[in-house]
Protein backbone atom coordinates (compact mmCIF):
# COMPACT_ATOMS: atom_id res chain seq x y z
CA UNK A 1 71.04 4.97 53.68
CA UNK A 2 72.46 3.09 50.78
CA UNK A 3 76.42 2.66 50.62
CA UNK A 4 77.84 4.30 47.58
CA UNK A 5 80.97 2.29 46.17
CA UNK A 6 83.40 3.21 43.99
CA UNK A 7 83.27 2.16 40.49
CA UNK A 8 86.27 1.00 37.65
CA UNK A 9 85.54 3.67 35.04
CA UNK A 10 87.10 1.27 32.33
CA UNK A 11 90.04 3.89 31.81
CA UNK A 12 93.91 2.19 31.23
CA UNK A 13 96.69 3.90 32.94
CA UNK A 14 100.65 3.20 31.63
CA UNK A 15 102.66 4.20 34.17
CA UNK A 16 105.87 4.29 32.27
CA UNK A 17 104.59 6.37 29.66
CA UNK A 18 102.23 7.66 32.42
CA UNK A 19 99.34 7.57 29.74
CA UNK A 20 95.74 6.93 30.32
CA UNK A 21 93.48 5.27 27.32
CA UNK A 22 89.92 4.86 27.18
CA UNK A 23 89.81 1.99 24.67
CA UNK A 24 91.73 3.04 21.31
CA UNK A 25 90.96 7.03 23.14
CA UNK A 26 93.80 8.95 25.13
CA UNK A 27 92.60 10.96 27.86
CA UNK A 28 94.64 13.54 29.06
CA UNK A 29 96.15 14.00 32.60
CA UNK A 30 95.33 17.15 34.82
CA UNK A 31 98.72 18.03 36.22
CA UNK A 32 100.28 18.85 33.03
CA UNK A 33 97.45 21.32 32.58
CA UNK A 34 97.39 22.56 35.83
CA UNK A 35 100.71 23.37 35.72
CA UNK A 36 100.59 24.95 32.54
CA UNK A 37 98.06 27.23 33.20
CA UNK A 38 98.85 28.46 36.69
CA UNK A 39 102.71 27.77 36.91
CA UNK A 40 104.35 27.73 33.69
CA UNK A 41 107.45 29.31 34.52
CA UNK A 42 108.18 27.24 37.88
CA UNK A 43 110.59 25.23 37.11
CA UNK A 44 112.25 27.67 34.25
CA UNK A 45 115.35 28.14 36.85
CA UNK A 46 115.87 24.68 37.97
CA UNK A 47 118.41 22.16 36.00
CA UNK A 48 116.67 19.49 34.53
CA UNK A 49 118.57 16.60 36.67
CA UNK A 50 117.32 18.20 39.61
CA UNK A 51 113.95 18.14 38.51
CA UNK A 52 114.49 14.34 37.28
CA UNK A 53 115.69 13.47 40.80
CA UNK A 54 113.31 15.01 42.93
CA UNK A 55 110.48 13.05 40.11
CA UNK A 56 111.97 10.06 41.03
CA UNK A 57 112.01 10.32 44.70
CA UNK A 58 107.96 11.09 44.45
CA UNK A 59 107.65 8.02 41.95
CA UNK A 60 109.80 5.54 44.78
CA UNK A 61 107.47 7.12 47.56
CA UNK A 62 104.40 6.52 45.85
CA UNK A 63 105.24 2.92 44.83
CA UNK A 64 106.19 2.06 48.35
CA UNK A 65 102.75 3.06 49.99
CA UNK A 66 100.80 1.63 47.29
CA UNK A 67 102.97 -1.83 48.27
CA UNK A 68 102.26 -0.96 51.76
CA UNK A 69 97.89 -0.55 50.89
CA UNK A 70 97.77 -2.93 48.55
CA UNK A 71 100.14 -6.08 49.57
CA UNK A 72 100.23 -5.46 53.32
CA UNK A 73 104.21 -4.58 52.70
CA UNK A 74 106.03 -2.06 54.35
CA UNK A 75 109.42 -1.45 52.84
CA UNK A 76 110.94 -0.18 56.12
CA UNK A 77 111.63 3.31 54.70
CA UNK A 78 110.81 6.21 57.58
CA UNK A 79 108.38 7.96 54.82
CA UNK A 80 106.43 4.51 54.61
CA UNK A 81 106.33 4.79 58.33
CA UNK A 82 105.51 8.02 58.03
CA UNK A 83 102.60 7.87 55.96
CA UNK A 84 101.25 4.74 57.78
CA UNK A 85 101.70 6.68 60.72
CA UNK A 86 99.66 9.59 59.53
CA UNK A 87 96.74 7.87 57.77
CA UNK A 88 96.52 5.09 61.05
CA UNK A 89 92.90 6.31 61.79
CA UNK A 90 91.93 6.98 58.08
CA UNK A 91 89.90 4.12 56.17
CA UNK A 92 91.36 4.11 53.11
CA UNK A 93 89.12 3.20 50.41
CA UNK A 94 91.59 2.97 47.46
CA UNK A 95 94.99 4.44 46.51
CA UNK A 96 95.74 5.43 42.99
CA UNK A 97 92.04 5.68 42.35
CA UNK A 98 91.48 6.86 38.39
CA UNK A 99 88.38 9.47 38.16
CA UNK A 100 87.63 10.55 34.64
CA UNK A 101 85.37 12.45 32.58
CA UNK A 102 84.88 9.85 29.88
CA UNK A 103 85.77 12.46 27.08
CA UNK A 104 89.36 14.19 27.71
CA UNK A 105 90.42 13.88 31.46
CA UNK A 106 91.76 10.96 34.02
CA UNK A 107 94.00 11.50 36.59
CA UNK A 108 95.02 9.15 39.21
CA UNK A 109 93.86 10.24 43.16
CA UNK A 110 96.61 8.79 45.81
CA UNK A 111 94.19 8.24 48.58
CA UNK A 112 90.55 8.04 48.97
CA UNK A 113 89.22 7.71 52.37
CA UNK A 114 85.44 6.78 53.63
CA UNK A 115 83.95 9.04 56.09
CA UNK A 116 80.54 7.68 55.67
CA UNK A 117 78.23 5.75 53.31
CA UNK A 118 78.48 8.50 51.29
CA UNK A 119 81.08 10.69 51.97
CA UNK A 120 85.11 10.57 51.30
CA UNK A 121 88.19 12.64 51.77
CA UNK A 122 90.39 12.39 49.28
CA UNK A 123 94.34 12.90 49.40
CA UNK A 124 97.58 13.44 47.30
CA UNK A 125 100.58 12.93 48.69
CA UNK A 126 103.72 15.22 47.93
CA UNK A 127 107.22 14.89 48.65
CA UNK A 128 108.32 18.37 48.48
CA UNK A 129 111.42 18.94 50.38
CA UNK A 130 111.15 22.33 51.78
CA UNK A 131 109.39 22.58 54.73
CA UNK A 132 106.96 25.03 53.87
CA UNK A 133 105.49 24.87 50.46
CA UNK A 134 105.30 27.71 48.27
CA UNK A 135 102.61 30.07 47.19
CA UNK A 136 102.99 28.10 43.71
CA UNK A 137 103.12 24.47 45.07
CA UNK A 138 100.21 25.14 47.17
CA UNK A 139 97.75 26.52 44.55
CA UNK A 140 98.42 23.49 42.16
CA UNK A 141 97.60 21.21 44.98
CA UNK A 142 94.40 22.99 45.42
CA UNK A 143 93.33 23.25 41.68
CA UNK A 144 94.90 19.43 41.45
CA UNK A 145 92.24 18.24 44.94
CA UNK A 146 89.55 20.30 43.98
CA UNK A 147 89.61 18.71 40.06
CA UNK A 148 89.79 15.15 41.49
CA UNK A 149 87.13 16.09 43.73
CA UNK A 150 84.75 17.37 40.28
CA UNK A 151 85.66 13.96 38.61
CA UNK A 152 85.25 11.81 41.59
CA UNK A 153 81.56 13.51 42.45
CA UNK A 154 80.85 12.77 38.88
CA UNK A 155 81.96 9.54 38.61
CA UNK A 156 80.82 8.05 41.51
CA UNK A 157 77.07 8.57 41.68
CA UNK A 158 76.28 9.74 45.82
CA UNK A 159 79.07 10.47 46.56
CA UNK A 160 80.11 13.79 48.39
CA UNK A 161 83.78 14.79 48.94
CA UNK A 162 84.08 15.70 52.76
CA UNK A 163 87.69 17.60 52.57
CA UNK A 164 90.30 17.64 50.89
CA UNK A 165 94.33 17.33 52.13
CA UNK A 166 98.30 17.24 51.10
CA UNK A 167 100.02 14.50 52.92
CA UNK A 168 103.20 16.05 52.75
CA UNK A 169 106.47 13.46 53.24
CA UNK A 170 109.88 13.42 53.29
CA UNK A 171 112.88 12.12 54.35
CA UNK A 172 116.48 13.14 52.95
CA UNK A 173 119.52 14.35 53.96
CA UNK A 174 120.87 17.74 54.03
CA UNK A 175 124.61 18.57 52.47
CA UNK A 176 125.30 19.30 56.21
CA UNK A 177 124.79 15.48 57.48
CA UNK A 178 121.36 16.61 59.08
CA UNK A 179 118.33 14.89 58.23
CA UNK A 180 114.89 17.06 56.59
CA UNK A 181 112.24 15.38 57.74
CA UNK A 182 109.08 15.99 57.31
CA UNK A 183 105.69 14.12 58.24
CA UNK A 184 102.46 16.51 58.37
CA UNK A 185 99.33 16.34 56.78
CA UNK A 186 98.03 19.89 55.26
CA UNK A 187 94.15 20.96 54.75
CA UNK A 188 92.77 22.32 51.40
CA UNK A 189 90.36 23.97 50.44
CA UNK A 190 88.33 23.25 47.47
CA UNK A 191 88.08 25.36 44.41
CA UNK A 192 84.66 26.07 43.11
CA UNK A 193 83.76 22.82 40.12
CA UNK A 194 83.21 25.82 37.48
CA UNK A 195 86.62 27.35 37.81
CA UNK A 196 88.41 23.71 37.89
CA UNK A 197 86.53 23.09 34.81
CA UNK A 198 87.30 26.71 33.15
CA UNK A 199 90.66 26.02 33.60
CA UNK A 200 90.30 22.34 31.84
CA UNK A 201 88.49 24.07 29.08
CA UNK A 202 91.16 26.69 28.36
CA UNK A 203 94.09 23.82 28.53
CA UNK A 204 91.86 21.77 25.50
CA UNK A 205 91.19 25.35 23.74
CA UNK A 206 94.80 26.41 24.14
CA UNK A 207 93.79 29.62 25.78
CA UNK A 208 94.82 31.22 28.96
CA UNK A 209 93.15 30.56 31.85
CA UNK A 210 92.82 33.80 33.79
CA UNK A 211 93.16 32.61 37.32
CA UNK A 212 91.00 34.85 39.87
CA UNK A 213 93.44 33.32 42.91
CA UNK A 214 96.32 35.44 41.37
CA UNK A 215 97.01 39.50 41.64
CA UNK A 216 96.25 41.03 38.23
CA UNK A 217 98.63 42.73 36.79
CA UNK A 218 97.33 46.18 36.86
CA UNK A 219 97.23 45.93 40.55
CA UNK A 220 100.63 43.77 41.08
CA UNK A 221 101.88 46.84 39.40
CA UNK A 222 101.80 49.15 42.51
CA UNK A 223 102.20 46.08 45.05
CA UNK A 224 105.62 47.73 45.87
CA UNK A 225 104.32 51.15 46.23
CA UNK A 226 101.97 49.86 48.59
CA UNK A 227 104.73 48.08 50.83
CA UNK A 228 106.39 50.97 50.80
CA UNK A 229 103.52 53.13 52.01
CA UNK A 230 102.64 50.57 54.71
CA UNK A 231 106.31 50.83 55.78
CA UNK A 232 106.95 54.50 55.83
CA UNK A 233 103.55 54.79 57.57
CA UNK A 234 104.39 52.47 60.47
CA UNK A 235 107.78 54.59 60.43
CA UNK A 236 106.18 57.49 61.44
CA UNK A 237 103.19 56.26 63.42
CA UNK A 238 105.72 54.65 65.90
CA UNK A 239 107.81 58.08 66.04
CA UNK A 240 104.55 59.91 66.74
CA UNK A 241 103.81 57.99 68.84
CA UNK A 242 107.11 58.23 70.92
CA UNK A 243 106.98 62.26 70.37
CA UNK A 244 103.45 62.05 71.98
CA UNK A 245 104.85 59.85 75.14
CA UNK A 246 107.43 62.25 75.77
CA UNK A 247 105.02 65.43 75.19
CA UNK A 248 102.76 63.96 77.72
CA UNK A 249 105.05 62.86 80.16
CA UNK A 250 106.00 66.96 79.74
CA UNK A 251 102.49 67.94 80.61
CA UNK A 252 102.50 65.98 83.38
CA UNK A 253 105.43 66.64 84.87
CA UNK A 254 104.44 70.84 84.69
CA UNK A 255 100.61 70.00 85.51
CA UNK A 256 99.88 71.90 82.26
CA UNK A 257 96.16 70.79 80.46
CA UNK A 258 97.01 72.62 77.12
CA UNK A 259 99.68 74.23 75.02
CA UNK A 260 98.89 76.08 72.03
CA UNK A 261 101.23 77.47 68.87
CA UNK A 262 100.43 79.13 66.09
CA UNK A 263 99.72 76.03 64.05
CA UNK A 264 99.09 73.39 66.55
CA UNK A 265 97.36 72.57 70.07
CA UNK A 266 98.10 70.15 72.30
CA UNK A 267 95.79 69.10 74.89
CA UNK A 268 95.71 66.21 77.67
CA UNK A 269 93.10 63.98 77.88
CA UNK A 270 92.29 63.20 81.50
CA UNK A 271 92.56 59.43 82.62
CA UNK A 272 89.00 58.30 82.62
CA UNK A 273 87.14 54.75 82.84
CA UNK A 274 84.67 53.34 80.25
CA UNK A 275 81.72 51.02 80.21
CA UNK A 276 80.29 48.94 78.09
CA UNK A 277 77.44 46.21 77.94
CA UNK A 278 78.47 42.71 77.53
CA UNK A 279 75.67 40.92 75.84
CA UNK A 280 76.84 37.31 75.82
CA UNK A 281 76.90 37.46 79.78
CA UNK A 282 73.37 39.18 79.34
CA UNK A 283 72.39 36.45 76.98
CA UNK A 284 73.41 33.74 79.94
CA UNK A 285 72.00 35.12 83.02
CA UNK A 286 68.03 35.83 81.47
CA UNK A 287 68.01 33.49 78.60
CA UNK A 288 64.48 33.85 77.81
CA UNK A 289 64.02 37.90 77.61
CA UNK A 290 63.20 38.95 74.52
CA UNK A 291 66.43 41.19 74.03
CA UNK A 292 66.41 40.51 70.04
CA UNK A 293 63.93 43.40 70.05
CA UNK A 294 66.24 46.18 71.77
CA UNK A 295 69.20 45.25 69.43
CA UNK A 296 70.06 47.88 66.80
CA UNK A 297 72.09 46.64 63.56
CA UNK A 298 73.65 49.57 61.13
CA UNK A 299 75.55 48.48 58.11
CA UNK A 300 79.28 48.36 58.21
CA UNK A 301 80.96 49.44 54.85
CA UNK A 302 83.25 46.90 52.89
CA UNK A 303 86.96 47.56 53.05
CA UNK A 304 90.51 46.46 52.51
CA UNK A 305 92.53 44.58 54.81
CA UNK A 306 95.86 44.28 53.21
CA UNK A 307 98.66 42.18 55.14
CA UNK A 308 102.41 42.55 54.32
């Protein structure tokens, strides 16, 4: 099996302008479209010298593991540590790797790891300082992997992207003297290549991408209704429930079998055992009878699982 290697695309990147240029061509970045098509309104409540300071804390992070991959220099900060820590087992390939489409995109991919002679997980590394990241930060992370991963596939020829994953980092302290720390490394899954590159398409068309990840409106609409019917139905399960208990423990107590009103019945069900076959120790103990043959399938109807 021939190695695949990764290839210099020819494309520029200014990081203080934080342009890329393809010759006298600029090439657009994917975060600024990712975010405007899935989270425009993120940031709408947060002051701009918060936003400025939490951009510069990523920018310092960054610059210090690409010192620590590149130069063999480790600043002595803990999220250096951190990440070195993390990725110890990893064979990084390349950090800050630019994948491009030749035409409008390039984006920069933190970390590229080899799995194989043909195989690489690629990684972007985040300095969020909540704990737990949000609905919003986690489904720009995924459209941001799963984009890299189209470019990457397309740029280097071979090459399959294994998985996908946030290296999440951070290290500050709290208003109350306590340190946030955080060192994990979170799993993403990829987005299908024709719904990254929908989403590309509406950014250059200045259309709206209609993401089929979010709730659409005309079903957000009764998303409050529905909590509320959940609710109010676990209400009154639980005090049926507790009306049956003490009905029972009624019947019981008398040695009654039945009651019955005018418009209701109530009738004890006897204690009673049940059987059933288990299959998978069937399956063990005669391995080689043909029990395929006395298995019946029916089809199960779809449904709705909704979780609150």
């Amino acid at each position: 099996m021939a190695k695949v290697n990764l290839i210099n695309n020819g494309v520029v990147f200014l990081e203080e302008p934080h342009e890329y240029w393809l010759g006298d061509k600029q090439l657009f970045g994917i975060t600024s479209a990712i975010q405007n098509q899935v989270a425009k309104s993120e940031y709408d409540n947060c002051p701009e010298h918060l936003i400025k300071k939490a951009g510069q804390y990523g920018t310092d992070v960054h610059q210090s593991i690409q010192r620590l991959i590149n130069d063999f220099e480790h600043d002595g900060t803990i999220e250096t540590e951190d990440f070195r820590e993390l990725t110890k087992d990893m064979s990084i390939e390349a950090c800050e790797y630019n994948v491009s489409d030749l035409k409008h995109w390039a984006s920069n991919i933190d970390i590229v790891a080899r799995v194989s002679d043909k195989e690489f997980d690629l990684y972007d590394i985040k300095t969020y300082s909540n704990s737990k990241l949000t609905k919003s930060q986690l489904l720009k992370a995924k459209f941001q992997l799963s984009i890299y991963a189209m470019l990457f596939e397309g740029q280097v020829k071979g090459a399959k992207v294994r998985n996908l994953g946030i290296i999440h980092i951070c290290c500050k302290t709290k208003k109350d003297g306590s340190e946030n720390h955080i060192s994990e490394i979170i799993p993403v899954d990829r987005i299908p290549s024709d719904i990254c590159q929908n989403l590309l398409d509406c950014e250059l068309q200045g259309t709206q991408f209609q993401n089929p990840y979010d709730i659409p409106k005309d079903v957000a609409s009764k998303v409050n209704r529905i909590i509320k019917l959940i609710q109010t139905k676990k209400e009154c399960e639980d005090e049926l429930n507790e009306i049956k208990k003490d009905v029972l423990e009624t019947m019981l107590f008398l040695d009654v079998k039945s009651w019955k009103g005018e418009n209701i019945t109530f009738s004890r069900i006897e204690e009673t055992q049940r059987s059933s076959f288990d299959l998978a120790a069937f399956k063990k103990a005669y391995p080689d009878l043909p029990y395929d043959s006395y298995i019946k399938t029916s089809k199960v109807a779809g449904s709705l699982k909704i979780a609150v």
